[in-house]
N, C-alpha and C. Protein backbone atom coordinates (compact mmCIF):
# COMPACT_ATOMS: atom_id res chain seq x y z
N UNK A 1 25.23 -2.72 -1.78
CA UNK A 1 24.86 -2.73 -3.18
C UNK A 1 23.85 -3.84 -3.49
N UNK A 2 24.27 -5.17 -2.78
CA UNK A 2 23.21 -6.17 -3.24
C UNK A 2 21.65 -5.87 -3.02
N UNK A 3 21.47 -5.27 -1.78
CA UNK A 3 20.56 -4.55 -0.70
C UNK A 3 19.64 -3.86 -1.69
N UNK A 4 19.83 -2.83 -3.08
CA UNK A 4 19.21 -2.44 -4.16
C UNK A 4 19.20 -2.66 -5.31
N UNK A 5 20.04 -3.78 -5.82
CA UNK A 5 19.64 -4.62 -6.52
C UNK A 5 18.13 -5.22 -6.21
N UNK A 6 18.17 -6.31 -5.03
CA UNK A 6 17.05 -7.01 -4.17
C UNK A 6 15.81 -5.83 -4.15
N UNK A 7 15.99 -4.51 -3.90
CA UNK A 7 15.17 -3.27 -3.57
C UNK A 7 14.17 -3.39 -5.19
N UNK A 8 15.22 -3.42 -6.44
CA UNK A 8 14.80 -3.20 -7.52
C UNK A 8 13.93 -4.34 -8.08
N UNK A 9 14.47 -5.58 -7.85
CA UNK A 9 13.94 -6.43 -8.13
C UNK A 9 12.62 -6.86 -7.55
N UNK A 10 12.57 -6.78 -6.14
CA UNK A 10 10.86 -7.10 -5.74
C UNK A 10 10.05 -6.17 -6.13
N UNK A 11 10.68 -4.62 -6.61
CA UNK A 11 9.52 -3.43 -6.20
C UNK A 11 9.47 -3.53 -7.91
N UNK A 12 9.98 -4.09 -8.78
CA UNK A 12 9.94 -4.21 -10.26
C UNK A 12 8.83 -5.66 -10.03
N UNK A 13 9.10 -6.60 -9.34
CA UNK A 13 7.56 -7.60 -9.64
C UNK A 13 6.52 -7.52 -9.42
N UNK A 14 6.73 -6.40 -7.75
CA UNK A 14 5.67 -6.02 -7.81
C UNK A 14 4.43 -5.29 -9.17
N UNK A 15 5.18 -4.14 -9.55
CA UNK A 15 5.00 -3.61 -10.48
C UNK A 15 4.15 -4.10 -11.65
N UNK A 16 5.12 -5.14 -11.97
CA UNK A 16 4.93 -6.30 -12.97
C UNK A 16 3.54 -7.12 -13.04
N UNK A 17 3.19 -7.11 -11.73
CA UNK A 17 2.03 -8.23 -11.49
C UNK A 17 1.07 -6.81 -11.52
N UNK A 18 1.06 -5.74 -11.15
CA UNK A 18 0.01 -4.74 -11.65
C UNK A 18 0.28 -4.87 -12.52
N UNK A 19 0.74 -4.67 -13.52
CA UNK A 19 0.55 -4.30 -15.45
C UNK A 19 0.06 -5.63 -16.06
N UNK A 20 0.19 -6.20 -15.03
CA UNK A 20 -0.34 -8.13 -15.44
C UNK A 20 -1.75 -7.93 -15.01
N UNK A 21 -2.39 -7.85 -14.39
CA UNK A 21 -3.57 -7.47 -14.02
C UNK A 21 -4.23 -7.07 -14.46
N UNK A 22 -3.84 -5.31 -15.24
CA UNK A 22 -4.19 -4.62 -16.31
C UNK A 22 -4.56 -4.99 -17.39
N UNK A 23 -3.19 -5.58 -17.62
CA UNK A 23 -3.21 -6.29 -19.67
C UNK A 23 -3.78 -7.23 -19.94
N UNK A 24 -3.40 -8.26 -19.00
CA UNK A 24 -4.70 -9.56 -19.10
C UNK A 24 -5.37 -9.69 -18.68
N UNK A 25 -5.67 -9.40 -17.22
CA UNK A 25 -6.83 -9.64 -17.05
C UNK A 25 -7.99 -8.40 -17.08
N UNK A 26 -7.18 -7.36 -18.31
CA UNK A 26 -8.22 -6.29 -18.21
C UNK A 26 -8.93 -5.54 -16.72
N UNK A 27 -8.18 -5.65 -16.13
CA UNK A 27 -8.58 -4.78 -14.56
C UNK A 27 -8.58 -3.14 -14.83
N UNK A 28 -9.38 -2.21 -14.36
CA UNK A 28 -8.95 -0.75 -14.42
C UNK A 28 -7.66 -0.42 -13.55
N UNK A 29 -7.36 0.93 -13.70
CA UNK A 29 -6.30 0.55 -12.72
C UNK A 29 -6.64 0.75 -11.11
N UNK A 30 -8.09 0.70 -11.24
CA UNK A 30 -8.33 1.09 -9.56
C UNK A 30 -8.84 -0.10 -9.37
N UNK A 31 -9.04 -1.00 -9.66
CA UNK A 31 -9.42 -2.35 -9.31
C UNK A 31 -8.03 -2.79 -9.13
N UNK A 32 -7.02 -2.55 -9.80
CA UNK A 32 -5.50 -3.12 -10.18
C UNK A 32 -5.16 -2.53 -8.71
N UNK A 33 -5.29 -1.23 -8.29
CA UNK A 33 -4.82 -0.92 -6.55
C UNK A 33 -5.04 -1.57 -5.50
N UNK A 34 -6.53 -1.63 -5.80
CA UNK A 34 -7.11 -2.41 -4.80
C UNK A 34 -7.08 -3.54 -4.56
N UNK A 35 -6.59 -4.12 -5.91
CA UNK A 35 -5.73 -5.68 -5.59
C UNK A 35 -4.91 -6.06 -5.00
N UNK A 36 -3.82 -4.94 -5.22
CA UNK A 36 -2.50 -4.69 -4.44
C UNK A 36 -2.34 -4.32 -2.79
N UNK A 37 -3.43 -3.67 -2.74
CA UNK A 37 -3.72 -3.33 -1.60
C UNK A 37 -4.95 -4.46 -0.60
N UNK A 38 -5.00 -5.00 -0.95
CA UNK A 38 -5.88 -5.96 -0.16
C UNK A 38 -4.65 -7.41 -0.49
N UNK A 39 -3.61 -7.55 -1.59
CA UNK A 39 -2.77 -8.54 -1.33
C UNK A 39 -1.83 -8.15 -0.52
N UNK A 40 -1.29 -6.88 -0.04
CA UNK A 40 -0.81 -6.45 0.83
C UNK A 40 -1.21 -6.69 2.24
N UNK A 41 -2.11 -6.37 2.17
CA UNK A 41 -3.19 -6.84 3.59
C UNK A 41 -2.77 -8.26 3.99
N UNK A 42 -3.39 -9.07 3.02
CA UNK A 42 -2.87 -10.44 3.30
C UNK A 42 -1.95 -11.15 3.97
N UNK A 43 -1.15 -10.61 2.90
CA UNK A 43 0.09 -11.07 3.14
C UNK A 43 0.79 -10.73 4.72
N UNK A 44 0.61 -9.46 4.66
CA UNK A 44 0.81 -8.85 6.27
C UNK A 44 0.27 -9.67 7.21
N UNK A 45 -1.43 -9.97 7.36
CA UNK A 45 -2.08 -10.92 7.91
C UNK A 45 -1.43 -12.14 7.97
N UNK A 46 -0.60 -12.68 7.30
CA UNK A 46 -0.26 -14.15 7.24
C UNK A 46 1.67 -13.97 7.74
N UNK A 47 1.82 -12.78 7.89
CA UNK A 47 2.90 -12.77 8.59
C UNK A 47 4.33 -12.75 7.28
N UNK A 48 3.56 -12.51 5.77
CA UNK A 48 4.86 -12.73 4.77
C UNK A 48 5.03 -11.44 4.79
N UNK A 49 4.81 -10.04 4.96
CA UNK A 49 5.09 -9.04 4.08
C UNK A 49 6.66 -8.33 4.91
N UNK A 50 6.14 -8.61 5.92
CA UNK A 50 7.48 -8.09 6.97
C UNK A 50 8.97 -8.34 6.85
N UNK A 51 9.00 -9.92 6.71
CA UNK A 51 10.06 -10.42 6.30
C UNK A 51 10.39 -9.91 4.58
N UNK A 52 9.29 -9.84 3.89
CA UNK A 52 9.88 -9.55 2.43
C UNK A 52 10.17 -7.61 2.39
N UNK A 53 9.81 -7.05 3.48
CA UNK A 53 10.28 -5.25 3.44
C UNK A 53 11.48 -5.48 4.19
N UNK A 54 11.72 -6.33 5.33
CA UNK A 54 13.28 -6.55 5.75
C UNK A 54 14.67 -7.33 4.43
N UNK A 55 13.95 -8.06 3.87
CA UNK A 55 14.89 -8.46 2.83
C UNK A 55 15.13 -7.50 1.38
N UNK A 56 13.91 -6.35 0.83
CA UNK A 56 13.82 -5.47 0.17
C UNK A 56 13.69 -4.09 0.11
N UNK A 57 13.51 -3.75 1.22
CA UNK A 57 13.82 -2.09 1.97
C UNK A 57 12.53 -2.10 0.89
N UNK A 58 13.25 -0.77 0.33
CA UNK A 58 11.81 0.12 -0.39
C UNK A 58 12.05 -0.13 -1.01
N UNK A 59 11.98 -1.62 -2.04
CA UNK A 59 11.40 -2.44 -2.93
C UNK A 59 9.88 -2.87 -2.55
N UNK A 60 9.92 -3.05 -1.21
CA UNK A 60 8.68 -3.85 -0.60
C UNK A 60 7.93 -2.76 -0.11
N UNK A 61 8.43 -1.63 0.56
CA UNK A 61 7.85 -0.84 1.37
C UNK A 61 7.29 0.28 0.28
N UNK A 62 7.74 0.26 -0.62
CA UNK A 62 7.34 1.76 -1.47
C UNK A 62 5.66 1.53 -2.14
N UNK A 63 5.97 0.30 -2.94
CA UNK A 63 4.77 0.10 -3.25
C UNK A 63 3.41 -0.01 -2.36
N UNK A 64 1.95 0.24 -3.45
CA UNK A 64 0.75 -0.12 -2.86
C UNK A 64 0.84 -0.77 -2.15
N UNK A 65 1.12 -1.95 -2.41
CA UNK A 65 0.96 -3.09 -1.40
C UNK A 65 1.20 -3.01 0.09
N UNK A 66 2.23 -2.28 0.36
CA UNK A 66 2.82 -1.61 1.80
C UNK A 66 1.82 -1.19 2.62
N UNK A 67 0.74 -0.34 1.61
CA UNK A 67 -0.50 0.68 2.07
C UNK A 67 -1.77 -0.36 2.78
N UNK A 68 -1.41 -1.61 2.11
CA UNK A 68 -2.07 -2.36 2.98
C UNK A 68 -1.91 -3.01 4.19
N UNK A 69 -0.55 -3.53 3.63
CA UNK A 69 0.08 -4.21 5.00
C UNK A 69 0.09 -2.87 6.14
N UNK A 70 0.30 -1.62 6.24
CA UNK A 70 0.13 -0.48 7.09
C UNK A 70 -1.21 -0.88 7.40
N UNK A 71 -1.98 -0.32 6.86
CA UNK A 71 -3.36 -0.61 6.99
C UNK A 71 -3.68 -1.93 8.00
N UNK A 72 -3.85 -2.79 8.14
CA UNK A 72 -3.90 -4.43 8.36
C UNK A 72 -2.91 -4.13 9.94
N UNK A 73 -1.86 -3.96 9.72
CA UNK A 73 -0.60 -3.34 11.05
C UNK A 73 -1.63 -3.02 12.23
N UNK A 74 -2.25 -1.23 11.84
CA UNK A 74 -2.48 -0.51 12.57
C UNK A 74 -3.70 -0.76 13.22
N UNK A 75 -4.79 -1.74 12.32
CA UNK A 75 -5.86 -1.88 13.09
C UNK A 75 -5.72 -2.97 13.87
N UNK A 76 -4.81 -4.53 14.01
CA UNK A 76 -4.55 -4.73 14.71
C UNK A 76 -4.38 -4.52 16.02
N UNK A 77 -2.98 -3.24 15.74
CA UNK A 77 -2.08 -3.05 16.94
C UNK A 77 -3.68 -2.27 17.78
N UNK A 78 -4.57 -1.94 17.21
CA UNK A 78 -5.71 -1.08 17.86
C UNK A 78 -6.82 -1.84 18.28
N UNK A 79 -7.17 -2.98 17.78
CA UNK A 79 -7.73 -4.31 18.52
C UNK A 79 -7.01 -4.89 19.33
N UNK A 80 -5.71 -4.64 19.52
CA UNK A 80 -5.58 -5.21 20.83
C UNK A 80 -5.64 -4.11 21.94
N UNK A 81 -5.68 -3.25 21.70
CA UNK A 81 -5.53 -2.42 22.92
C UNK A 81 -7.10 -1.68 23.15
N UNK A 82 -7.95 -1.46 22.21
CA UNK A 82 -9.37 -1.27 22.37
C UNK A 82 -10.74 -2.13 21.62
N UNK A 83 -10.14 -2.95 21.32
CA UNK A 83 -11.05 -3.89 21.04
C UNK A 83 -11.42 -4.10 19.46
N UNK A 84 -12.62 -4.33 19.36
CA UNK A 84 -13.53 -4.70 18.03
C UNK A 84 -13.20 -2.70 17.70
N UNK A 85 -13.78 -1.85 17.87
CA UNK A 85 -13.78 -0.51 17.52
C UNK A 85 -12.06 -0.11 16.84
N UNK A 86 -11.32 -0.47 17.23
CA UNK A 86 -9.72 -0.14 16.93
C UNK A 86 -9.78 -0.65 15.51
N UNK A 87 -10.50 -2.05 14.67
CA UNK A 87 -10.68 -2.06 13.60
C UNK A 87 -10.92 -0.67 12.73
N UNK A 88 -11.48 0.53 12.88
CA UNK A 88 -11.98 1.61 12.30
C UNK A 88 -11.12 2.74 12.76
N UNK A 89 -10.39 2.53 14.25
CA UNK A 89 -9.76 3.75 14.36
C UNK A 89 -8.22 3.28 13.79
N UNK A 90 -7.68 2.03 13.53
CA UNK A 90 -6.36 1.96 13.93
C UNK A 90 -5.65 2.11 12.57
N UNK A 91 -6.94 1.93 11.21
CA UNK A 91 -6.82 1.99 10.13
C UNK A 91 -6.29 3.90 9.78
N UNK A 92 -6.62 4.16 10.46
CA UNK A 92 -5.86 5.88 10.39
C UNK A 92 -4.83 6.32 11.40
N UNK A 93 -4.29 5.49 12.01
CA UNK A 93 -3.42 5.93 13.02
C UNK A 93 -2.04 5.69 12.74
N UNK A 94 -1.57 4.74 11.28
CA UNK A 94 -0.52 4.54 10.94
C UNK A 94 -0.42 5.15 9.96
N UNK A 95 -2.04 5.54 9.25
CA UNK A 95 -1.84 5.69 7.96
C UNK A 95 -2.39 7.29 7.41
N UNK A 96 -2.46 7.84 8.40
CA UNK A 96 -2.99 9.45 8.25
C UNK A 96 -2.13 10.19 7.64
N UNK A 97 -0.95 10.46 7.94
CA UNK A 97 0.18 11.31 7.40
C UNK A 97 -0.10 10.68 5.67
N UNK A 98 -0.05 10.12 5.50
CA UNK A 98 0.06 9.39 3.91
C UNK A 98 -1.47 9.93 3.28
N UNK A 99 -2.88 9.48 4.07
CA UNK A 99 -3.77 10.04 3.57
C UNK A 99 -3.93 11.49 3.43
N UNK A 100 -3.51 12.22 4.27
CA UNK A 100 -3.62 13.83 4.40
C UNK A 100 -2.93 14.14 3.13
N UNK A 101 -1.32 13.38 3.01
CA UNK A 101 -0.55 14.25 2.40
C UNK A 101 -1.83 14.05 0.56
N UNK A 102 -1.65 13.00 0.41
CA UNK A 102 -2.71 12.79 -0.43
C UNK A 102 -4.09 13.88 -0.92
N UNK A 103 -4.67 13.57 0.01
CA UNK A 103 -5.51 14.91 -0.28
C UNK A 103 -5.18 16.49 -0.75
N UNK A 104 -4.25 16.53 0.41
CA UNK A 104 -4.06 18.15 0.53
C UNK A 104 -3.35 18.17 -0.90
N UNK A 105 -2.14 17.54 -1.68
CA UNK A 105 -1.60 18.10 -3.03
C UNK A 105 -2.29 17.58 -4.12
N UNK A 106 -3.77 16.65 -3.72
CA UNK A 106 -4.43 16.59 -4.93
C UNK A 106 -5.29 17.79 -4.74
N UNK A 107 -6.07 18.28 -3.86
CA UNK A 107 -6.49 19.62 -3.77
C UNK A 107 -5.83 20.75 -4.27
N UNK A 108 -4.16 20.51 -4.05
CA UNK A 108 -3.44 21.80 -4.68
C UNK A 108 -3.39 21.43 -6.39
N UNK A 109 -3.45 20.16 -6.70
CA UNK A 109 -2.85 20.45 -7.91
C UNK A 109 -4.16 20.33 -8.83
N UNK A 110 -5.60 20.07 -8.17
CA UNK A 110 -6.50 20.76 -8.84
C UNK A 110 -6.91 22.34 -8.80
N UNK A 111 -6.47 22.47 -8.15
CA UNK A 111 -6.09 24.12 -7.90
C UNK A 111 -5.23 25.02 -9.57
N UNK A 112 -4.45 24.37 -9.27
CA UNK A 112 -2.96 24.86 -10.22
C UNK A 112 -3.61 24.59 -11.69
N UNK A 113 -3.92 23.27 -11.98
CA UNK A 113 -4.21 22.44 -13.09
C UNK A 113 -5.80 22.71 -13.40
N UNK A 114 -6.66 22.35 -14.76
CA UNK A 114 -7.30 22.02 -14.70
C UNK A 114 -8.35 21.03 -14.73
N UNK A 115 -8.52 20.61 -13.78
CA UNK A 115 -9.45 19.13 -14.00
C UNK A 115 -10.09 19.08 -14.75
N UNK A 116 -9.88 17.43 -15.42
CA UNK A 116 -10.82 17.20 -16.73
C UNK A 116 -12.35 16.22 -15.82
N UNK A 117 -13.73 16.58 -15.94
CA UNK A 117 -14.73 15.94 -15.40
C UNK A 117 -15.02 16.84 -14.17
């Protein structure tokens, strides 16, 4: 039980610090992602994000931020095993299933729906 409490609480600050982003400092919300996602990165880079998805399950892991630390993970694990080039491939090798699924049901649901623009 404590386990999602802890779940609720990081993946609620997370949250929090996007709508903080938004409201004050006037960010769009795709600048507001990309914040999240490059502090994700970071953090991964510096070795914090791991320990905070082991102490918050999918508090830590659900959010944007995750998408970076994945991101940051995979090109690593691909610089070490092929070099400078694994920067570009390794960035899709953790993170493809997530981009595909992405595409393919925004394709369907411009399909279904009609897009405004």
């Amino acid at each position: 039980m404590e386990k999602f409490i802890w779940a609720f609480i990081v993946g609620g600050v997370i949250c929090v610090i996007g709508q903080i982003l938004m409201d004050v400092f006037k960010l769009t919300p795709a600048h507001t992602m990309c914040t999240l996602v490059v502090a994700g990165a970071i953090l991964g880079g510096l070795g914090l994000y791991e320990p905070l998805v082991k102490f918050a399950g999918a508090g830590a892991s659900v959010p944007i931020s995750s998408f970076g630390n994945s991101l940051l993970k995979g090109a690593m694990k691909e610089v070490e095993q092929n070099g400078v080039i694994g920067v570009l491939t390794g960035i899709f090798s953790i993170t493809s299933a997530g981009i595909s699924a992405a595409l393919i049901f925004s394709f369907l649901a411009a399909l279904i729906f009609k897009p405004k623009g």
